[in-house]
Structures are given as C-alpha cells and as structure tokens.
PDB file of N, CA and C in Angstrom:
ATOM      1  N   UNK A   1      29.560  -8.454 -33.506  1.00  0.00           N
ATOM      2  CA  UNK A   1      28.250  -8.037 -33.967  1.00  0.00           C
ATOM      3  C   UNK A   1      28.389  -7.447 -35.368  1.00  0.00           C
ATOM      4  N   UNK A   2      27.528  -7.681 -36.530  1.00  0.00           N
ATOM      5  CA  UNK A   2      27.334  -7.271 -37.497  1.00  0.00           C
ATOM      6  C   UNK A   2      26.350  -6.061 -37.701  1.00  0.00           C
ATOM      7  N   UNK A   3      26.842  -5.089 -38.722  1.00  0.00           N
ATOM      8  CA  UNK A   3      25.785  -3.797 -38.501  1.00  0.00           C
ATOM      9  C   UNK A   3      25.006  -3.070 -39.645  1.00  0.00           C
ATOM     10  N   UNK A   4      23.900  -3.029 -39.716  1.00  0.00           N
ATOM     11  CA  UNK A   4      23.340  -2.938 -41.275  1.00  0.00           C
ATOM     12  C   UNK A   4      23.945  -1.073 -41.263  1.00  0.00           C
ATOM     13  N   UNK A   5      23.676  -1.466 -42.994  1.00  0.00           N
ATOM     14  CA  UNK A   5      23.888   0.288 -43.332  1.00  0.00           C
ATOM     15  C   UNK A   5      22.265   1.177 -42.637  1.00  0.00           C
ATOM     16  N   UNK A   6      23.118   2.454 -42.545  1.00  0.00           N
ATOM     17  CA  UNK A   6      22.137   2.851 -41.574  1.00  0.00           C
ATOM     18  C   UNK A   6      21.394   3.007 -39.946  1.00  0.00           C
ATOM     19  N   UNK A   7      21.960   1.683 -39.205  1.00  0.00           N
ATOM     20  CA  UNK A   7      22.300   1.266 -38.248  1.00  0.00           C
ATOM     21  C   UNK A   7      22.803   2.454 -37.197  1.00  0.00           C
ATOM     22  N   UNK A   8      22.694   3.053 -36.026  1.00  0.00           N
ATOM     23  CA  UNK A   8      22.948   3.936 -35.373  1.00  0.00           C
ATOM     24  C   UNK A   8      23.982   2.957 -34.062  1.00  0.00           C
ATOM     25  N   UNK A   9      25.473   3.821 -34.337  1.00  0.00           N
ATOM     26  CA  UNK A   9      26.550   3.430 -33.876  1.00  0.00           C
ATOM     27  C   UNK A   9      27.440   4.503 -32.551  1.00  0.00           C
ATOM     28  N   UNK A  10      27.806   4.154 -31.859  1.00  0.00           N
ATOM     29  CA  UNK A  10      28.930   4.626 -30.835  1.00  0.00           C
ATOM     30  C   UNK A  10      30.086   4.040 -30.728  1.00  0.00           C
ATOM     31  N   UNK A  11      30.799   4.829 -30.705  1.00  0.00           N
ATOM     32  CA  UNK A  11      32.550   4.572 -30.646  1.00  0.00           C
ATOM     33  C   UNK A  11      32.335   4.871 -29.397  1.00  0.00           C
ATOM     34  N   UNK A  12      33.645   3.063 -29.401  1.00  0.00           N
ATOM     35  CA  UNK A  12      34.002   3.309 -27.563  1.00  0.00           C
ATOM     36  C   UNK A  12      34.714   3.932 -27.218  1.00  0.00           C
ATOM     37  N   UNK A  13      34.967   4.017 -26.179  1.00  0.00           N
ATOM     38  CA  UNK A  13      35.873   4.944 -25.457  1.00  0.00           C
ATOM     39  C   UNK A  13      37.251   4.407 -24.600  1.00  0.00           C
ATOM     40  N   UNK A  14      37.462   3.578 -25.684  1.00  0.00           N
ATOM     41  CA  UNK A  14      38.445   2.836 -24.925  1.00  0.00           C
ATOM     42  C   UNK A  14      39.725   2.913 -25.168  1.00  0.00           C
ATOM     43  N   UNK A  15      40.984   3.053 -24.200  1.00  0.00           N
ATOM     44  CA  UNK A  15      42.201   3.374 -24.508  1.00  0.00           C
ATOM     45  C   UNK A  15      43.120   2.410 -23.940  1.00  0.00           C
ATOM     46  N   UNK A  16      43.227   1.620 -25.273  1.00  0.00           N
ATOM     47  CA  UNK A  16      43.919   0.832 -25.015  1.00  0.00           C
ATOM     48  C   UNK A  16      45.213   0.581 -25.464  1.00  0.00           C
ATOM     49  N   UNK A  17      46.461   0.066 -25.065  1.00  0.00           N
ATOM     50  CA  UNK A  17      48.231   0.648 -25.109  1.00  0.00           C
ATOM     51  C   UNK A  17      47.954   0.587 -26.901  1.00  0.00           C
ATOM     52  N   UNK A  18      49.075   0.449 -27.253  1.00  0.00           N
ATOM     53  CA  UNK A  18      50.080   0.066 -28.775  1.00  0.00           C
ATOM     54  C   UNK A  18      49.138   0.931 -30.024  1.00  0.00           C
ATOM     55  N   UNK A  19      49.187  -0.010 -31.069  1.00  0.00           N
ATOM     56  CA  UNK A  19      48.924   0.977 -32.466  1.00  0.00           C
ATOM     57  C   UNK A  19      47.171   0.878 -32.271  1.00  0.00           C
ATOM     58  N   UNK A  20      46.701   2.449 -32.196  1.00  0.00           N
ATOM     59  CA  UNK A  20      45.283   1.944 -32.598  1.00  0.00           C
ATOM     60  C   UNK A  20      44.660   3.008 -34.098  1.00  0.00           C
ATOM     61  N   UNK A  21      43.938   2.424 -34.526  1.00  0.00           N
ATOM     62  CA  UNK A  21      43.378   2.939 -35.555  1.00  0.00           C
ATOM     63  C   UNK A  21      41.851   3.798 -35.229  1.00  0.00           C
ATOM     64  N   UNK A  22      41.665   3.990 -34.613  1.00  0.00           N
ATOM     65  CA  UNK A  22      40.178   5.055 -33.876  1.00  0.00           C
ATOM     66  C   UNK A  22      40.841   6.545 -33.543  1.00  0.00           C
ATOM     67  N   UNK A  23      40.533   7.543 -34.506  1.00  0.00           N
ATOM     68  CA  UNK A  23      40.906   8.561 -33.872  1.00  0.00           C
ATOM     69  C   UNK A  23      40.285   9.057 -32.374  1.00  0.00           C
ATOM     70  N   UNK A  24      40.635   9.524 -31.722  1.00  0.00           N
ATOM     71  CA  UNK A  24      40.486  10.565 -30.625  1.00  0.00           C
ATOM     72  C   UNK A  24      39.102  10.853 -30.484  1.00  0.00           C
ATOM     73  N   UNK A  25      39.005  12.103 -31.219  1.00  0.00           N
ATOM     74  CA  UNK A  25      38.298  12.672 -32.127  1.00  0.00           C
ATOM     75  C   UNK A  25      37.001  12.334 -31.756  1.00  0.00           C
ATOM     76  N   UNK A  26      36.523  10.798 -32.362  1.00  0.00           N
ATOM     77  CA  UNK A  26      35.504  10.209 -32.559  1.00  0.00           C
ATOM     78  C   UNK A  26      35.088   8.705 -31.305  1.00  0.00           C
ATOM     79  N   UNK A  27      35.713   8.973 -30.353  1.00  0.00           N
ATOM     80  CA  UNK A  27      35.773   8.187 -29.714  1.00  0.00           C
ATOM     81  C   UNK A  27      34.494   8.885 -28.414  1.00  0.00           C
ATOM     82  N   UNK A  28      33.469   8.079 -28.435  1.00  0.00           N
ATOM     83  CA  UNK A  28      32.508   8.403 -27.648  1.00  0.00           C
ATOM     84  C   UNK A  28      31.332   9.283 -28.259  1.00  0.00           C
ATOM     85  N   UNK A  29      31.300   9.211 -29.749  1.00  0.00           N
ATOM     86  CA  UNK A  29      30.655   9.611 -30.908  1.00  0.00           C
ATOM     87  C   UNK A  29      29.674   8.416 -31.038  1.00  0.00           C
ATOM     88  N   UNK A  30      28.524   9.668 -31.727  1.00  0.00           N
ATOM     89  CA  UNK A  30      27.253   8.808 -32.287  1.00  0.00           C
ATOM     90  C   UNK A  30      27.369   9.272 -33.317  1.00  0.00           C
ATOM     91  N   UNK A  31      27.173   7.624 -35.050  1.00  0.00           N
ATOM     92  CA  UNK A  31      27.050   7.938 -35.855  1.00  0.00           C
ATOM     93  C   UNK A  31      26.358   6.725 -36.803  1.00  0.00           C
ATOM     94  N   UNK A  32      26.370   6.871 -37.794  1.00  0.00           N
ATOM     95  CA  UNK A  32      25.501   6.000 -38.835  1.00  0.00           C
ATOM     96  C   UNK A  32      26.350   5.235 -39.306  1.00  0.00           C
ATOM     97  N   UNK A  33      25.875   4.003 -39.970  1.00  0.00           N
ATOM     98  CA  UNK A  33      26.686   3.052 -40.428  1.00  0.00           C
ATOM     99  C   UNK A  33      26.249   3.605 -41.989  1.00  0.00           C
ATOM    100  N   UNK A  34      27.756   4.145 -42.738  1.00  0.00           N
ATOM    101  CA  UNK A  34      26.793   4.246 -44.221  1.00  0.00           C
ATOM    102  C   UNK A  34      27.419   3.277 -45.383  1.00  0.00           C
ATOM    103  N   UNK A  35      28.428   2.391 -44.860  1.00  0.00           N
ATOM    104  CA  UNK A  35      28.623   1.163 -45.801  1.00  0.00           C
ATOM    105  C   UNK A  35      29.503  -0.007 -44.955  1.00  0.00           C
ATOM    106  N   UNK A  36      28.860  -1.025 -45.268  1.00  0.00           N
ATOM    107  CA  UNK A  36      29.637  -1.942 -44.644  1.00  0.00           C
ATOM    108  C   UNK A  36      31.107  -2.348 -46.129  1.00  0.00           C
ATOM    109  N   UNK A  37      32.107  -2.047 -45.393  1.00  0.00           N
ATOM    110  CA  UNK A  37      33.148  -2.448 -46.576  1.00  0.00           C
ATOM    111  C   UNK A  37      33.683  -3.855 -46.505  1.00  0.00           C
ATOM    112  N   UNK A  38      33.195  -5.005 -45.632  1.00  0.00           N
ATOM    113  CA  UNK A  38      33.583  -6.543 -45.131  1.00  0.00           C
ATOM    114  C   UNK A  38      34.913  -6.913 -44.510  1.00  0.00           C
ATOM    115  N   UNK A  39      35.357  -7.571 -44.280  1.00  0.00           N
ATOM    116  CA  UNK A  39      36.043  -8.606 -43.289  1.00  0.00           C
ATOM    117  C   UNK A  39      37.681  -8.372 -43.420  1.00  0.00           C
ATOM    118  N   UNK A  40      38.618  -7.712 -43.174  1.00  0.00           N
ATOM    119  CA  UNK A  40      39.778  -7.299 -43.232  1.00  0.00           C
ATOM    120  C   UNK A  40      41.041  -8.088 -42.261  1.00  0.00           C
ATOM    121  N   UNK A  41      42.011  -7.337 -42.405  1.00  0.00           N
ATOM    122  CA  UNK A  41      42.872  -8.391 -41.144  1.00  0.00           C
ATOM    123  C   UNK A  41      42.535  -7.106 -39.804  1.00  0.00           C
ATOM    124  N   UNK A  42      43.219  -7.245 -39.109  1.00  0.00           N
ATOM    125  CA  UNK A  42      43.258  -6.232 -37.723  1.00  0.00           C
ATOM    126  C   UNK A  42      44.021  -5.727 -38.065  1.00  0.00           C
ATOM    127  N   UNK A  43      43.943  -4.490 -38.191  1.00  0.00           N
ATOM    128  CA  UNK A  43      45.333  -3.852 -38.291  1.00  0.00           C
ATOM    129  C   UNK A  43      45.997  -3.204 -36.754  1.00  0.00           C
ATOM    130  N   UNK A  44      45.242  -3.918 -35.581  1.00  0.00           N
ATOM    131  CA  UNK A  44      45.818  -3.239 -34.314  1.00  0.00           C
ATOM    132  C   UNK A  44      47.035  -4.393 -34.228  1.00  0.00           C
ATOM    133  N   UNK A  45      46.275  -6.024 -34.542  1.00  0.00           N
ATOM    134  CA  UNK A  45      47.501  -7.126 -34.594  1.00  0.00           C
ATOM    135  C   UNK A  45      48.577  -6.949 -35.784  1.00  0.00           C
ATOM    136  N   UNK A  46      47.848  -6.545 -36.687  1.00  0.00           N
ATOM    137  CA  UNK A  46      48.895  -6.603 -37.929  1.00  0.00           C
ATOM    138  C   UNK A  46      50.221  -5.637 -37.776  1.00  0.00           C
ATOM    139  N   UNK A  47      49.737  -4.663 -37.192  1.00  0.00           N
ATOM    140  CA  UNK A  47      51.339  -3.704 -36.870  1.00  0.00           C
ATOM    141  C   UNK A  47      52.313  -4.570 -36.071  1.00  0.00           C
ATOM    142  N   UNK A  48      51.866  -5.778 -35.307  1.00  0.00           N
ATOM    143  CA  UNK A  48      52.914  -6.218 -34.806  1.00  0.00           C
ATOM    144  C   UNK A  48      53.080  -7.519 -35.041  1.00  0.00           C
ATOM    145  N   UNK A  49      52.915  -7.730 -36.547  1.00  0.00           N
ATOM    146  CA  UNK A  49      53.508  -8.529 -37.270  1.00  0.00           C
ATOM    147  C   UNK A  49      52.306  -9.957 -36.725  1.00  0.00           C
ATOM    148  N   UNK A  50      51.124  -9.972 -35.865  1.00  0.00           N
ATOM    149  CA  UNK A  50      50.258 -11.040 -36.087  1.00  0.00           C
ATOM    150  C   UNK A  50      49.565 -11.263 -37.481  1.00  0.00           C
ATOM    151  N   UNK A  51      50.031 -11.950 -38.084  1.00  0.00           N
ATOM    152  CA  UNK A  51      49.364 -12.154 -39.237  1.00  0.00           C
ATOM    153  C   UNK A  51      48.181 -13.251 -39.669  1.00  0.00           C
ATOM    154  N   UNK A  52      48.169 -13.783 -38.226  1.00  0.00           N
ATOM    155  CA  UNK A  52      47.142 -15.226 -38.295  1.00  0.00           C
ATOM    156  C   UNK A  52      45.916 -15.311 -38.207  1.00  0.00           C
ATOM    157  N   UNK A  53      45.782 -14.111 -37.214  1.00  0.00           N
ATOM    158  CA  UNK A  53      44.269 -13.738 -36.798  1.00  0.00           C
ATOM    159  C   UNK A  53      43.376 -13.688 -37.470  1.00  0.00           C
ATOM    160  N   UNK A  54      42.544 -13.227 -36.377  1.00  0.00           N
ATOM    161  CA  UNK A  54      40.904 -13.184 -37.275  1.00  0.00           C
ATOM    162  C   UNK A  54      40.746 -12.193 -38.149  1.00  0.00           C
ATOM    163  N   UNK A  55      39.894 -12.461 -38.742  1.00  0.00           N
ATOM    164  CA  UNK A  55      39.586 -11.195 -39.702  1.00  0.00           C
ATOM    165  C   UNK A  55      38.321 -10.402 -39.113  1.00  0.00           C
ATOM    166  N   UNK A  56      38.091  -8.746 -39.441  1.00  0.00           N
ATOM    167  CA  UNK A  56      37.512  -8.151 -38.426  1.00  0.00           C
ATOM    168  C   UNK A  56      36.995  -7.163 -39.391  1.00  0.00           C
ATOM    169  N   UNK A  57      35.230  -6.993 -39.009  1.00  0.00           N
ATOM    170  CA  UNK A  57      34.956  -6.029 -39.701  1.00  0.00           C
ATOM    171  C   UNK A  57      35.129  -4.520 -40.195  1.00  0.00           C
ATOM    172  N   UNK A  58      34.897  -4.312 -40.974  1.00  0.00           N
ATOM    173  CA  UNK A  58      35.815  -2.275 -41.549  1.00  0.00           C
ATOM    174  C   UNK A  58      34.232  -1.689 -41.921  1.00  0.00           C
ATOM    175  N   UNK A  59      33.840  -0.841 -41.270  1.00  0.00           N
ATOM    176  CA  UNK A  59      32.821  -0.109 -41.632  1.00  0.00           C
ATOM    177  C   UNK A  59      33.265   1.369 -42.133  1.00  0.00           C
ATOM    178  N   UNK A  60      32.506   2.113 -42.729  1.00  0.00           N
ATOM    179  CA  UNK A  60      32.357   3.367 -42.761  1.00  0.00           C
ATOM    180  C   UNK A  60      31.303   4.229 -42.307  1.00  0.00           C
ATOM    181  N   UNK A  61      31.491   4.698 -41.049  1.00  0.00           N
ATOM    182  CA  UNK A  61      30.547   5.462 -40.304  1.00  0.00           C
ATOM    183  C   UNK A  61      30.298   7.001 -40.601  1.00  0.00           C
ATOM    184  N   UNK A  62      29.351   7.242 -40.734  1.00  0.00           N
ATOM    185  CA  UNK A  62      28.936   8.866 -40.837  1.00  0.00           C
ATOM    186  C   UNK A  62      28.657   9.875 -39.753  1.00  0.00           C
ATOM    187  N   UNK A  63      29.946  10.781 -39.573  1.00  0.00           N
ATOM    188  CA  UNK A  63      29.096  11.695 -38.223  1.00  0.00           C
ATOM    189  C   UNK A  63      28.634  13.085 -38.989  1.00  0.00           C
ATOM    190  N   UNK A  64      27.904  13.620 -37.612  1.00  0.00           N
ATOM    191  CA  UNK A  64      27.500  14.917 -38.319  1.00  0.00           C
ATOM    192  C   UNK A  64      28.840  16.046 -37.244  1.00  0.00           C
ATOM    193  N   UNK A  65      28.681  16.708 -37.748  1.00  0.00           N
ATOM    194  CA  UNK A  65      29.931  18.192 -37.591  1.00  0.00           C
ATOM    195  C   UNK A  65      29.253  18.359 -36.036  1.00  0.00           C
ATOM    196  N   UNK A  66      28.336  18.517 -35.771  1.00  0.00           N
ATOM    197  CA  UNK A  66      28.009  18.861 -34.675  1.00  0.00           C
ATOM    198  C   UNK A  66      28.168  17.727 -33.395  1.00  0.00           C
ATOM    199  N   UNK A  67      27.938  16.784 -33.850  1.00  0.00           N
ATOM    200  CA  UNK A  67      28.376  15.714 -32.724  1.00  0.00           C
ATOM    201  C   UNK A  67      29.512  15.304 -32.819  1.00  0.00           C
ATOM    202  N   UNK A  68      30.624  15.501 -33.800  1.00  0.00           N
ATOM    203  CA  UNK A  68      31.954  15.682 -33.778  1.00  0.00           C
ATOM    204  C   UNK A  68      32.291  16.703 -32.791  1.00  0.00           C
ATOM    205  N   UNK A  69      31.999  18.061 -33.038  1.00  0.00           N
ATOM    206  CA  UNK A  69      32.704  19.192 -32.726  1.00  0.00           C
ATOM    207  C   UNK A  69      31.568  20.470 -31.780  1.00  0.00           C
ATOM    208  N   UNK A  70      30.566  19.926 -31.218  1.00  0.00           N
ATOM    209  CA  UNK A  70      29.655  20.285 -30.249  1.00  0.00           C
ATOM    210  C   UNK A  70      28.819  21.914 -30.697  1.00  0.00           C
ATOM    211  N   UNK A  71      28.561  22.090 -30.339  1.00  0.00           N
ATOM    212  CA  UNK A  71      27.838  23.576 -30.678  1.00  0.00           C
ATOM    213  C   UNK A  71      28.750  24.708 -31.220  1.00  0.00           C
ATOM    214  N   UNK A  72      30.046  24.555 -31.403  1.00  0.00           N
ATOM    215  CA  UNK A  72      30.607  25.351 -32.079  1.00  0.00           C
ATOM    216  C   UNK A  72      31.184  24.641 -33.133  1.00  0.00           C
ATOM    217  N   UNK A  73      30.663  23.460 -33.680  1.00  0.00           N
ATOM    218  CA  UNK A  73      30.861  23.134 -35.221  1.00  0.00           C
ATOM    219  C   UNK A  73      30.150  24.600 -36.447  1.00  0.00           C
ATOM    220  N   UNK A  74      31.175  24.936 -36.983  1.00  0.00           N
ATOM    221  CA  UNK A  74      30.782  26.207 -38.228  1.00  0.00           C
ATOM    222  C   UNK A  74      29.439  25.568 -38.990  1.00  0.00           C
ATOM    223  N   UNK A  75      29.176  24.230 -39.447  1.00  0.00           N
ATOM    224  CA  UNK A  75      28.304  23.752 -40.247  1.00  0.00           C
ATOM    225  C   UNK A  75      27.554  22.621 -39.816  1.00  0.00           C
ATOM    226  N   UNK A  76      27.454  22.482 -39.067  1.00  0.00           N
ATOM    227  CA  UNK A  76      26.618  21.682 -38.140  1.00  0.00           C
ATOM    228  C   UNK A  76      26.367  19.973 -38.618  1.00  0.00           C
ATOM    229  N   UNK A  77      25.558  20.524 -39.500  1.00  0.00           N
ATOM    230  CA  UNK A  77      25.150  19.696 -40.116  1.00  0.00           C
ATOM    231  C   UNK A  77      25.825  18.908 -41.693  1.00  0.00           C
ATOM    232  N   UNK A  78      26.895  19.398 -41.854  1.00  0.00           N
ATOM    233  CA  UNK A  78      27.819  18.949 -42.746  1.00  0.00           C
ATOM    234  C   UNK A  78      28.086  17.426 -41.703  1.00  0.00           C
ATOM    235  N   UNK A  79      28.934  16.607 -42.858  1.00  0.00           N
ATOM    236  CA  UNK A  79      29.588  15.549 -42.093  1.00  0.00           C
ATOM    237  C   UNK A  79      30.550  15.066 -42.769  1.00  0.00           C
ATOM    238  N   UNK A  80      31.183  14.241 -41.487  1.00  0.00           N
ATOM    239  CA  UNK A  80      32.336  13.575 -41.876  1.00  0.00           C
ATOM    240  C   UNK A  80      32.582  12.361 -41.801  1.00  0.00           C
ATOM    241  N   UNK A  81      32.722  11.546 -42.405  1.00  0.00           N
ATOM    242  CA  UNK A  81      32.680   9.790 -42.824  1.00  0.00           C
ATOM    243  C   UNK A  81      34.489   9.152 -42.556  1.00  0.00           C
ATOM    244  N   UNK A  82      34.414   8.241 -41.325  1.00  0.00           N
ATOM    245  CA  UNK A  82      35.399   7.387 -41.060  1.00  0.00           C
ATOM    246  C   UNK A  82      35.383   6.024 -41.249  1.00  0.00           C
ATOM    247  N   UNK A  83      36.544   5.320 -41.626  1.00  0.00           N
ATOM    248  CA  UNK A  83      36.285   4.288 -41.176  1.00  0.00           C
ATOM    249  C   UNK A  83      37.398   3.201 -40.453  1.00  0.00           C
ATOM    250  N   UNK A  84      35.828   2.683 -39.687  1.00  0.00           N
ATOM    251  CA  UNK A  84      36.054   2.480 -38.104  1.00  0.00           C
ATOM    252  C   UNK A  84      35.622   0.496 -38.081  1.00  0.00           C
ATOM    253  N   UNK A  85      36.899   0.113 -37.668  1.00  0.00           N
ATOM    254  CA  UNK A  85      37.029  -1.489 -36.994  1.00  0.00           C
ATOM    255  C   UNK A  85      35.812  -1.721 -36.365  1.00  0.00           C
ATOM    256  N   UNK A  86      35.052  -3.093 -36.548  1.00  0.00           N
ATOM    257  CA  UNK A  86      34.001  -3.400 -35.814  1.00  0.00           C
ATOM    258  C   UNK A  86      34.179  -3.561 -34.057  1.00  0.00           C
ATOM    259  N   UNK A  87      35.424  -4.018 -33.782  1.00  0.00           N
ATOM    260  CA  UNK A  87      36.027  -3.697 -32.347  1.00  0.00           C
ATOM    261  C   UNK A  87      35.685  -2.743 -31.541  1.00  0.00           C
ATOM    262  N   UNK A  88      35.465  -2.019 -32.287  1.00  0.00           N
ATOM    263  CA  UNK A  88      35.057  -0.094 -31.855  1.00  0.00           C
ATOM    264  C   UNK A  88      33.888   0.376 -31.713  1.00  0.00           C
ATOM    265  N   UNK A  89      33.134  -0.236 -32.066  1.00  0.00           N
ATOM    266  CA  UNK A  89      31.594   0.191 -32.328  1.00  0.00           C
ATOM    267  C   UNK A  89      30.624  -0.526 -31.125  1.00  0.00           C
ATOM    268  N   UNK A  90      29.405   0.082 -30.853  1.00  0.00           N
ATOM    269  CA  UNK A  90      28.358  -0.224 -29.536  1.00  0.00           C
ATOM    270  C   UNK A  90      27.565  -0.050 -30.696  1.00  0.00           C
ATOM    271  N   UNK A  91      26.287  -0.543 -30.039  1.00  0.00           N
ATOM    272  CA  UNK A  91      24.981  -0.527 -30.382  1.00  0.00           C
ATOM    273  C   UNK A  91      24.728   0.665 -29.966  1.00  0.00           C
ATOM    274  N   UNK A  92      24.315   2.318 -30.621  1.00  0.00           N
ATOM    275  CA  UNK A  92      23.580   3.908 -29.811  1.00  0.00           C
ATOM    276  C   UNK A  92      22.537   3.302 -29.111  1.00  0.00           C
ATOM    277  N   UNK A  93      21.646   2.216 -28.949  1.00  0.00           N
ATOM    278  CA  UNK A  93      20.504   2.419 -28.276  1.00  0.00           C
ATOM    279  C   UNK A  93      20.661   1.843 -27.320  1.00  0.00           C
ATOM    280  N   UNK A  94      22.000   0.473 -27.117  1.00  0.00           N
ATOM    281  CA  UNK A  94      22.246  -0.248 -26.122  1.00  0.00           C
ATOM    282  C   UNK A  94      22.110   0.558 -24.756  1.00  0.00           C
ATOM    283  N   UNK A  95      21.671   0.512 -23.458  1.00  0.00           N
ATOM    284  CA  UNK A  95      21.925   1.253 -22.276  1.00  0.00           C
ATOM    285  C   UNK A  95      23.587   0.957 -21.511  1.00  0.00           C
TER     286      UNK A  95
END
C-alpha cells in the first residue's frame, strides 16, 4: 500500500526473528505520514546479503511525545519523526 503525506498511520506490532529496523518504541503507535522518501532495498533482506529483492517503501512518520510516551511525556505535544519501512505500517482507521 502506498501512503500520501499526511495520511494517519500505525506501526505493527509485529516481532519478527533476525535484523529489524522498527524500533520498539514505536511499535503499536499512531502517527502521520510527513514525507514519502520512495522505493529503497529492504534492509531486513539486505543484512543478509539478499540483494535481489524488491524494493520497499521508506517513509518518514511523525509521532507526537504523548502517544510515544503516554501521559507522562514532559511535552506532550512536541514530536518525534522516524523513519519507518512500508512493511510496518496499517492504515489508523483500518478496524
């Protein structure tokens, strides 16, 4: 799935073995899409030397401090911008 800027996003929650690139952190997070950066290699295949694969989207998502770090975020409303493999991402409104 492709995701416009702006776009309201969730990181899955999925834990799956070997190298992953999704922090912790942000996994089961709602956040904004605030740039699409385009089509990259995987870097979950690329650590182990697949170099053939598909290429896979790289976004940069925006959270806010508070849905990072729950009611005891210091600034609530400050934020912090990752970026996160299209692999990783849900639709927020999907059920």
């Amino acid at each position: 799935m492709t995701y416009s800027v702006g776009a309201k996003v969730r990181i899955a929650t999925m834990n799956p073995p070997g190298h992953i690139r999704t922090p912790w952190y942000l996994r089961g997070k709602t956040g904004v899409i605030e740039r699409d950066l385009g089509p990259t290699g995987d870097p979950e295949a690329l650590a182990y030397g697949e170099t053939k694969g598909d290429q896979i989207r790289l976004y940069r998502v925006r959270f806010e401090m508070a849905e990072v770090w729950g009611e005891g975020a210091e600034r609530g409303a400050d934020t912090l911008d990752a970026e996160i493999f299209a692999n990783w991402l849900e639709d927020a409104h999907a059920a």
